[in-house]
C-alpha atoms as a PDB file:
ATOM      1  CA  UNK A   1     119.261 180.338  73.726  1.00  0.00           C
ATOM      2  CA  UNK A   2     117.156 180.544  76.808  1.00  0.00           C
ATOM      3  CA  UNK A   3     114.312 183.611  76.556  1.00  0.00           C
ATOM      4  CA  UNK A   4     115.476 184.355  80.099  1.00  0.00           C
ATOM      5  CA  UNK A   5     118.754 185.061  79.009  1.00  0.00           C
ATOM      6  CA  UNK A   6     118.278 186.488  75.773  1.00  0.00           C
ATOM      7  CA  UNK A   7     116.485 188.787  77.789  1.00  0.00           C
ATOM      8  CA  UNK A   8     118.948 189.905  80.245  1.00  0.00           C
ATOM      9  CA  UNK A   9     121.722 189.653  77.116  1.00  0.00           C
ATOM     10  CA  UNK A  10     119.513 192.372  75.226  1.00  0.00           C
ATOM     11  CA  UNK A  11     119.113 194.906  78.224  1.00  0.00           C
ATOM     12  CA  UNK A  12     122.879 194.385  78.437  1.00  0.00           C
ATOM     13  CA  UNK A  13     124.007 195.315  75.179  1.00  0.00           C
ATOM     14  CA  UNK A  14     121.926 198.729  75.170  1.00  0.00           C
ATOM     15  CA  UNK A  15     124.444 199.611  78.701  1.00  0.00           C
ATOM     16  CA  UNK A  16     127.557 198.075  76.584  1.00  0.00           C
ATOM     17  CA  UNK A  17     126.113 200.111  73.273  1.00  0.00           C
ATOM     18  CA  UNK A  18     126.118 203.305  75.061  1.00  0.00           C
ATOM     19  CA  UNK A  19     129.236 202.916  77.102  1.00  0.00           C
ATOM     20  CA  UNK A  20     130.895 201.955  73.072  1.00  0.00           C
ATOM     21  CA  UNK A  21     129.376 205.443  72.507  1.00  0.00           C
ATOM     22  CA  UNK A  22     130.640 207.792  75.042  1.00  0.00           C
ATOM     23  CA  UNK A  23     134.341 206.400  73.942  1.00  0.00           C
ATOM     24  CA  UNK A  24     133.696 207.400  70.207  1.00  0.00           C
ATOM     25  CA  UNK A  25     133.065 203.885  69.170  1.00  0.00           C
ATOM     26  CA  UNK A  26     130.373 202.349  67.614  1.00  0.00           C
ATOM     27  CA  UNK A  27     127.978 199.165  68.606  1.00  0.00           C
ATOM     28  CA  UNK A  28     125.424 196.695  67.552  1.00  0.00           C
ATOM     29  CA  UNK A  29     123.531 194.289  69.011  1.00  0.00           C
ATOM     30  CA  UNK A  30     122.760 191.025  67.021  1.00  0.00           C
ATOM     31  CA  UNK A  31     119.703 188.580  68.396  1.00  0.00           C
ATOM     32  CA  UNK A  32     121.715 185.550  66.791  1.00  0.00           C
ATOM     33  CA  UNK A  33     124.476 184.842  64.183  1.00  0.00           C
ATOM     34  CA  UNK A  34     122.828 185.346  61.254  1.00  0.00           C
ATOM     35  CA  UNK A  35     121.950 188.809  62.751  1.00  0.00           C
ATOM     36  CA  UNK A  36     125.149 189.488  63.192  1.00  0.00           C
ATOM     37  CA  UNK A  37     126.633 188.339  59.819  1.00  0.00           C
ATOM     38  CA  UNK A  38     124.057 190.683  58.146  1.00  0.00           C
ATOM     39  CA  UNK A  39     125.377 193.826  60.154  1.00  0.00           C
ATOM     40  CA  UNK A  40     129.139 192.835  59.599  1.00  0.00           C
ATOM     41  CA  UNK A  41     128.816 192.970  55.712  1.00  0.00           C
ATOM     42  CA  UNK A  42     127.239 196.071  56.039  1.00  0.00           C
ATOM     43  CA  UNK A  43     130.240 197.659  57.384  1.00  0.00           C
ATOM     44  CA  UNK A  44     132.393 195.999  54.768  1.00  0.00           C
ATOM     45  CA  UNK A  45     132.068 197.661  51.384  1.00  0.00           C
ATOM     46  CA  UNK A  46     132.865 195.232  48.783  1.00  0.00           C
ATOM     47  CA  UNK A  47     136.180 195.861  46.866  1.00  0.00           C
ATOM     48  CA  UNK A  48     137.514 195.772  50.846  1.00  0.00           C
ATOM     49  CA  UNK A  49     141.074 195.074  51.447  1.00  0.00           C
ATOM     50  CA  UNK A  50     140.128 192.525  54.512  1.00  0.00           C
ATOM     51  CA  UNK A  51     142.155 190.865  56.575  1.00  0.00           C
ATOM     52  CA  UNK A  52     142.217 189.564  60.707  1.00  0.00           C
ATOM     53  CA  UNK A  53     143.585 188.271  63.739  1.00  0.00           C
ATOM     54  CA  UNK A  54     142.716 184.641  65.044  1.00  0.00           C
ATOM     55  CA  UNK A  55     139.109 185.481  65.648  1.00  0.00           C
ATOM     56  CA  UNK A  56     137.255 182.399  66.226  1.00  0.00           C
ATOM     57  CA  UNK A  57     133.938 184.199  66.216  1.00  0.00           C
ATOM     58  CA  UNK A  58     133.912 185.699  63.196  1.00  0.00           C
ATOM     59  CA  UNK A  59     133.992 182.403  62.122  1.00  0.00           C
ATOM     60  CA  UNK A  60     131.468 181.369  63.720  1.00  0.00           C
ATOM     61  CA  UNK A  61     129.333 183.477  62.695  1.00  0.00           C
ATOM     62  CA  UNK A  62     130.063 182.891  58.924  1.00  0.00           C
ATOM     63  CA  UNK A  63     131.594 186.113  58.164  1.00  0.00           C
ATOM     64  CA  UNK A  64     135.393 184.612  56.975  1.00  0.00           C
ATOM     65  CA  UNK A  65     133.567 182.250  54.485  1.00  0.00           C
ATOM     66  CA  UNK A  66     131.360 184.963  53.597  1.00  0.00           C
ATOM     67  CA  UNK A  67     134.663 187.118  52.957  1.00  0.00           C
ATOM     68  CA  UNK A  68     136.587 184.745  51.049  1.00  0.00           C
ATOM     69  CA  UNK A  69     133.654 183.602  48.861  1.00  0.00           C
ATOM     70  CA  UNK A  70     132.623 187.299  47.892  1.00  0.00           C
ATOM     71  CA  UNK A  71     134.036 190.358  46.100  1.00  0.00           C
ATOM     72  CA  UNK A  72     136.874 191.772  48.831  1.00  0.00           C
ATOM     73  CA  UNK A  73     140.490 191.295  48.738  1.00  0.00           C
ATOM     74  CA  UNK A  74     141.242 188.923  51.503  1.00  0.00           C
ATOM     75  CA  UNK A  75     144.640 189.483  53.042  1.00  0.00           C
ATOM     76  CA  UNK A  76     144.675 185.349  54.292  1.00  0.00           C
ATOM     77  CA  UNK A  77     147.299 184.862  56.576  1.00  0.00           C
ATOM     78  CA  UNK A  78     146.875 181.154  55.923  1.00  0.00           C
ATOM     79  CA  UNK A  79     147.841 181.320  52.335  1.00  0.00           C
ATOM     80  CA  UNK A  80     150.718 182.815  52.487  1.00  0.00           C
ATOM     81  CA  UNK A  81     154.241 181.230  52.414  1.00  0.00           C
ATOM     82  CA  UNK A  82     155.741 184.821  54.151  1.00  0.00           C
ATOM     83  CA  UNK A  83     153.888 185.649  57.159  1.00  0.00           C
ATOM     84  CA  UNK A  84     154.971 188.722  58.347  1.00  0.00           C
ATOM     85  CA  UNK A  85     154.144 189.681  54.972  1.00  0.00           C
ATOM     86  CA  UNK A  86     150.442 189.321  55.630  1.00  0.00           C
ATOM     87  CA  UNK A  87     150.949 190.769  58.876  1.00  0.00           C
ATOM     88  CA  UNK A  88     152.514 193.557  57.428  1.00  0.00           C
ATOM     89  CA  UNK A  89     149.686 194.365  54.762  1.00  0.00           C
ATOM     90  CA  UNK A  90     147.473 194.374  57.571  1.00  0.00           C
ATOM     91  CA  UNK A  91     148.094 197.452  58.712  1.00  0.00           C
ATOM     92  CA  UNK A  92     146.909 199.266  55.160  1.00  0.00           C
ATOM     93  CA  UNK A  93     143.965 197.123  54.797  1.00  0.00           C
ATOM     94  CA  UNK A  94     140.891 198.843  54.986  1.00  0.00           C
ATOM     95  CA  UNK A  95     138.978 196.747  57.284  1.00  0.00           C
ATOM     96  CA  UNK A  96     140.417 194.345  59.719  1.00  0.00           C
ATOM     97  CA  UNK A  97     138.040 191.649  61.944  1.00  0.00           C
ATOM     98  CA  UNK A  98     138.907 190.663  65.024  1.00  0.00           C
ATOM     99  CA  UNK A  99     137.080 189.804  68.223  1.00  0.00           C
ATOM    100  CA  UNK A 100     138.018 190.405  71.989  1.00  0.00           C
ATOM    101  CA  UNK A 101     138.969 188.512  74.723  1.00  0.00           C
ATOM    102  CA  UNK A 102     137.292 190.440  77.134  1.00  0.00           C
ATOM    103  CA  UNK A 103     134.740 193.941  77.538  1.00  0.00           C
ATOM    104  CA  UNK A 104     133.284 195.920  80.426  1.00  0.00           C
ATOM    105  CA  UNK A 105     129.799 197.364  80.548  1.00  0.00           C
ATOM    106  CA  UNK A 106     131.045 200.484  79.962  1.00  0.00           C
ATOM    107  CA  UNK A 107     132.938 199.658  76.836  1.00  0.00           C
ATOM    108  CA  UNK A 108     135.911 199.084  77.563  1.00  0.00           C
ATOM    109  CA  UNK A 109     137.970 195.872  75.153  1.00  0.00           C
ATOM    110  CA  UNK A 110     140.331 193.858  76.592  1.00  0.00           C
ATOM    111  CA  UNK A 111     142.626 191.487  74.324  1.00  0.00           C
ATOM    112  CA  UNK A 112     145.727 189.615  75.054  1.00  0.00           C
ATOM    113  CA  UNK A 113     148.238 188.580  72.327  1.00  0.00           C
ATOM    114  CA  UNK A 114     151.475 186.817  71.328  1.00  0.00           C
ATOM    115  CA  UNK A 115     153.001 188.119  68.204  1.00  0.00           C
ATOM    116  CA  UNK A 116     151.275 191.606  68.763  1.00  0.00           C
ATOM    117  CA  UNK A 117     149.821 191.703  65.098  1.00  0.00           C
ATOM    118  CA  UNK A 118     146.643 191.610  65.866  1.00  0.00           C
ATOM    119  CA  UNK A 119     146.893 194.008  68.997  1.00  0.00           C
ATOM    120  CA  UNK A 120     148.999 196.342  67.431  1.00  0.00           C
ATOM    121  CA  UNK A 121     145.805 196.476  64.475  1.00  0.00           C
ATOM    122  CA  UNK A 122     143.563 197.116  66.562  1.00  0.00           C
ATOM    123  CA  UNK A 123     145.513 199.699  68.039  1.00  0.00           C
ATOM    124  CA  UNK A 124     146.811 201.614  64.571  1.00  0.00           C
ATOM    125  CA  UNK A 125     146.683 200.861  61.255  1.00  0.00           C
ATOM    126  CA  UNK A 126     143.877 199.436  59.235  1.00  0.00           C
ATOM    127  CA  UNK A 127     140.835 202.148  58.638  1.00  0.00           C
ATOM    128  CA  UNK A 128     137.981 200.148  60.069  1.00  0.00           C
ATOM    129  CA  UNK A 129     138.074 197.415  63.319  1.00  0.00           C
ATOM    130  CA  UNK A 130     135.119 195.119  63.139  1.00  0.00           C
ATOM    131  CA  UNK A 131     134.668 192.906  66.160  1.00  0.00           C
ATOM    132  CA  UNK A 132     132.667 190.588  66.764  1.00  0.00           C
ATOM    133  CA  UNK A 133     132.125 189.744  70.242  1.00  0.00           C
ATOM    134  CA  UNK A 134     129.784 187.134  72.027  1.00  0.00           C
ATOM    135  CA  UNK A 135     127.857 188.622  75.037  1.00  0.00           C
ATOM    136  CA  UNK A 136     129.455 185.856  77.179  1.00  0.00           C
ATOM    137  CA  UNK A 137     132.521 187.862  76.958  1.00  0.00           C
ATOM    138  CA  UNK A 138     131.257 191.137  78.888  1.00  0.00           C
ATOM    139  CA  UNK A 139     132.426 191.360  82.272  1.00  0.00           C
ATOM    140  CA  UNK A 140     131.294 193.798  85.278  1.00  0.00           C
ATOM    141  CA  UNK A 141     134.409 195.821  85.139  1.00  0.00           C
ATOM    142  CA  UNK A 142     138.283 195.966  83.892  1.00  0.00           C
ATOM    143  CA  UNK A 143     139.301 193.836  86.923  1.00  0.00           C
ATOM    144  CA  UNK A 144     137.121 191.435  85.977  1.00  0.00           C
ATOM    145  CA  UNK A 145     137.661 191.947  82.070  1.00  0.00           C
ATOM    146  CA  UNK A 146     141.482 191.596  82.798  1.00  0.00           C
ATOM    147  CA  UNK A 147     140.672 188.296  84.985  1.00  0.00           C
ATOM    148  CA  UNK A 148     138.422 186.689  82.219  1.00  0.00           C
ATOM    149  CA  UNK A 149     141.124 187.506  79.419  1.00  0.00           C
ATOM    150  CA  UNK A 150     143.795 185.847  81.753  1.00  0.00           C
ATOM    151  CA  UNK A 151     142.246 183.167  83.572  1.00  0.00           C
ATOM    152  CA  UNK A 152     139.579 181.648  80.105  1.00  0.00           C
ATOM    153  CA  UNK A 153     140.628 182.819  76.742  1.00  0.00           C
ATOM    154  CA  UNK A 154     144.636 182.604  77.279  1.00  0.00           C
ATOM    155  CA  UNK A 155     144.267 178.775  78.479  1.00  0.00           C
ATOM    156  CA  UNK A 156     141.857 177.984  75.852  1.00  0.00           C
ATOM    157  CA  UNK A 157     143.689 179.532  73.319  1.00  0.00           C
ATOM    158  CA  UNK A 158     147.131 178.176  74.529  1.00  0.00           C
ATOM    159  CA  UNK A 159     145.880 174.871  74.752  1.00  0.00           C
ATOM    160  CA  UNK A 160     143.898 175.163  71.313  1.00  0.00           C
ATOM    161  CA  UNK A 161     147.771 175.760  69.732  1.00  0.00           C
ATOM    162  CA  UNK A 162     149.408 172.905  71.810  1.00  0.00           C
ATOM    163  CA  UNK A 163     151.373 175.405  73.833  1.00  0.00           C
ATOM    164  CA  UNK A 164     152.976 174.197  76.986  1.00  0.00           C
ATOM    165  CA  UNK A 165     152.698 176.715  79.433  1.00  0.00           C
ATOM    166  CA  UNK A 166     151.475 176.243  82.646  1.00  0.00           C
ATOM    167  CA  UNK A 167     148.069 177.138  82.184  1.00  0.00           C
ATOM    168  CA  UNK A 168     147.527 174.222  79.557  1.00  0.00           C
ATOM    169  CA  UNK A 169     147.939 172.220  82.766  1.00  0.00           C
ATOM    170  CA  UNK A 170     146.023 174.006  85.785  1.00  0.00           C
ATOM    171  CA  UNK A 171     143.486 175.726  83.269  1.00  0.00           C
ATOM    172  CA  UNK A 172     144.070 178.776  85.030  1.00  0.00           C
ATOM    173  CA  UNK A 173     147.175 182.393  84.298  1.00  0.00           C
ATOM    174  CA  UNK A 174     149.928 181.497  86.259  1.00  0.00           C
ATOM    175  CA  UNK A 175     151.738 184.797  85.344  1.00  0.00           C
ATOM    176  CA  UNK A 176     154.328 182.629  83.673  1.00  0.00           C
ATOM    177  CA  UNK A 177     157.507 183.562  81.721  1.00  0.00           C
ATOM    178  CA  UNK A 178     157.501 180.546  79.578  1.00  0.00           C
ATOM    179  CA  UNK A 179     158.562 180.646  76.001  1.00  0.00           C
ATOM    180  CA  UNK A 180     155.467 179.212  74.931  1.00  0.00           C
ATOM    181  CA  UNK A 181     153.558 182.491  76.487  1.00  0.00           C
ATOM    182  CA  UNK A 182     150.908 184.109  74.531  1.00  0.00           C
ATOM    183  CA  UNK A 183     150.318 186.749  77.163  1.00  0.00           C
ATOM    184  CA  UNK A 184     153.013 188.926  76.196  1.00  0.00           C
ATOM    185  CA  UNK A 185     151.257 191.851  75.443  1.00  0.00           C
ATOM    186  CA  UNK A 186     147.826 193.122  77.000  1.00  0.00           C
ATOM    187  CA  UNK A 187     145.824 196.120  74.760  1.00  0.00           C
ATOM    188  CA  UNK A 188     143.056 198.075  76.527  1.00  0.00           C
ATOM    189  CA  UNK A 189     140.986 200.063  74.364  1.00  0.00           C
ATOM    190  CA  UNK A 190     138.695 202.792  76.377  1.00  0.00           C
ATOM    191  CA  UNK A 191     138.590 205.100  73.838  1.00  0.00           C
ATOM    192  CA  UNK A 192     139.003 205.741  69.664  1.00  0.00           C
ATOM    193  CA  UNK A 193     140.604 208.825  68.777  1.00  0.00           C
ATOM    194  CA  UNK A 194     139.169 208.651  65.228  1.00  0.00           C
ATOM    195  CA  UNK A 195     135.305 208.530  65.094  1.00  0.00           C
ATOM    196  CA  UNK A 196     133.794 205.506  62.747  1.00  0.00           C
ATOM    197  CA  UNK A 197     136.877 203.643  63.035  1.00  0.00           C
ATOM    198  CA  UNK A 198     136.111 200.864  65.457  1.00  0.00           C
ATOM    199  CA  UNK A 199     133.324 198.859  65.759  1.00  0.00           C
ATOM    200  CA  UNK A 200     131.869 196.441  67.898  1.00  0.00           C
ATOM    201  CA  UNK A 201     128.992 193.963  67.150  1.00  0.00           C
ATOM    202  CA  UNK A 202     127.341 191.981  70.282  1.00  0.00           C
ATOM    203  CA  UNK A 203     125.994 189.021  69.619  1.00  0.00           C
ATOM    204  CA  UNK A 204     123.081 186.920  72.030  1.00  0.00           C
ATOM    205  CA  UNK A 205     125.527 183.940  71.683  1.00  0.00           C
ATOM    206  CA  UNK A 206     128.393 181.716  73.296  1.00  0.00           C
ATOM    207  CA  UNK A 207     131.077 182.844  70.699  1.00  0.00           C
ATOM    208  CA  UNK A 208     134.860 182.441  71.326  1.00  0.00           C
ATOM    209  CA  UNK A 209     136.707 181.728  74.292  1.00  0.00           C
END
């Protein structure tokens, strides 16, 4: 990445890091993938009941190969027959990845979903939220967190599953009501009521959409 940027990406994360403090979360700032792969396991214990949502950049960065190829217990949605019975076990898992569609500056994660089981994690549930999130996801504000989450991840995403909503077709949220939505439910996270449960690793990358 461009020392210019990496730059500006590092002075970033320290405003992000201590805005993830004040709301009783934790965060860590990763010069590159392999950084940030280093700092995940470290939060993982092995023995870990670990399972996810559909985050892209946690496997980019290597960590779901890393999971399934060490000593956790990996909750994979994908090999399961039932589902909603992975879904289910999520919520008594002890560590569950995910990433976010959107952050502020000051903190604040912004995620958009369809089925709700990976908001509804993040919201209550497993002991330990590990996200990993690219620093071209932090935005200036909520407005602009809200907008990004919206208006880039939701089209990319709905066109990555072969959804047809509108926004496969204009690229943009046009606050449909089609069956195909995946915007049905928006989770804002500002704050963690239980110290040490979330955390939040930036990463000096493109990651995600």
């Amino acid at each position: 990445m461009n020392e210019n940027i990496t730059k500006r990406n590092g002075l970033l994360s320290q405003t992000v890091i201590k805005g993830l403090q004040s709301r009783n979360m934790t965060g860590y700032y990763a010069e590159n993938r392999e950084e940030a792969l280093k700092i995940a396991l470290s939060l993982i214990p092995e023995g870990s009941s670990v399972t996810m949502g559909g985050a892209m950049s946690a496997h980019e960065i290597g960590l779901v190969e890393a999971i399934r190829n060490g000593k956790y217990n990996f909750i994979d949605r994908d090999a399961y027959a039932d589902k909603r019975a992975a879904m289910l076990a999520a919520y008594d898992a002890d560590v569950f990845l995910s990433s976010a569609n959107a952050m502020t500056q000051d903190g604040i994660l912004v995620n958009i979903d369809g089925n709700a089981n990976r908001v509804s994690a993040i919201a209550q549930g497993p002991k330990k939220v590990v996200f990993i999130v690219g620093m071209n996801k932090v935005c200036d504000d909520l407005d602009g967190a809200m907008k990004r989450a919206r208006n880039v991840a939701a089209p990319i995403n709905a066109q990555r599953f072969g959804l047809t909503t509108p926004c496969t077709k204009t690229g943009a949220c046009m606050d449909c009501k089609s069956p195909d939505t995946i915007c049905c439910q928006f989770l804002i996270t500002r704050y963690s009521r239980h110290a040490g449960r979330i955390h939040v690793i930036l990463v000096n990358d493109n990651l995600g959409f």
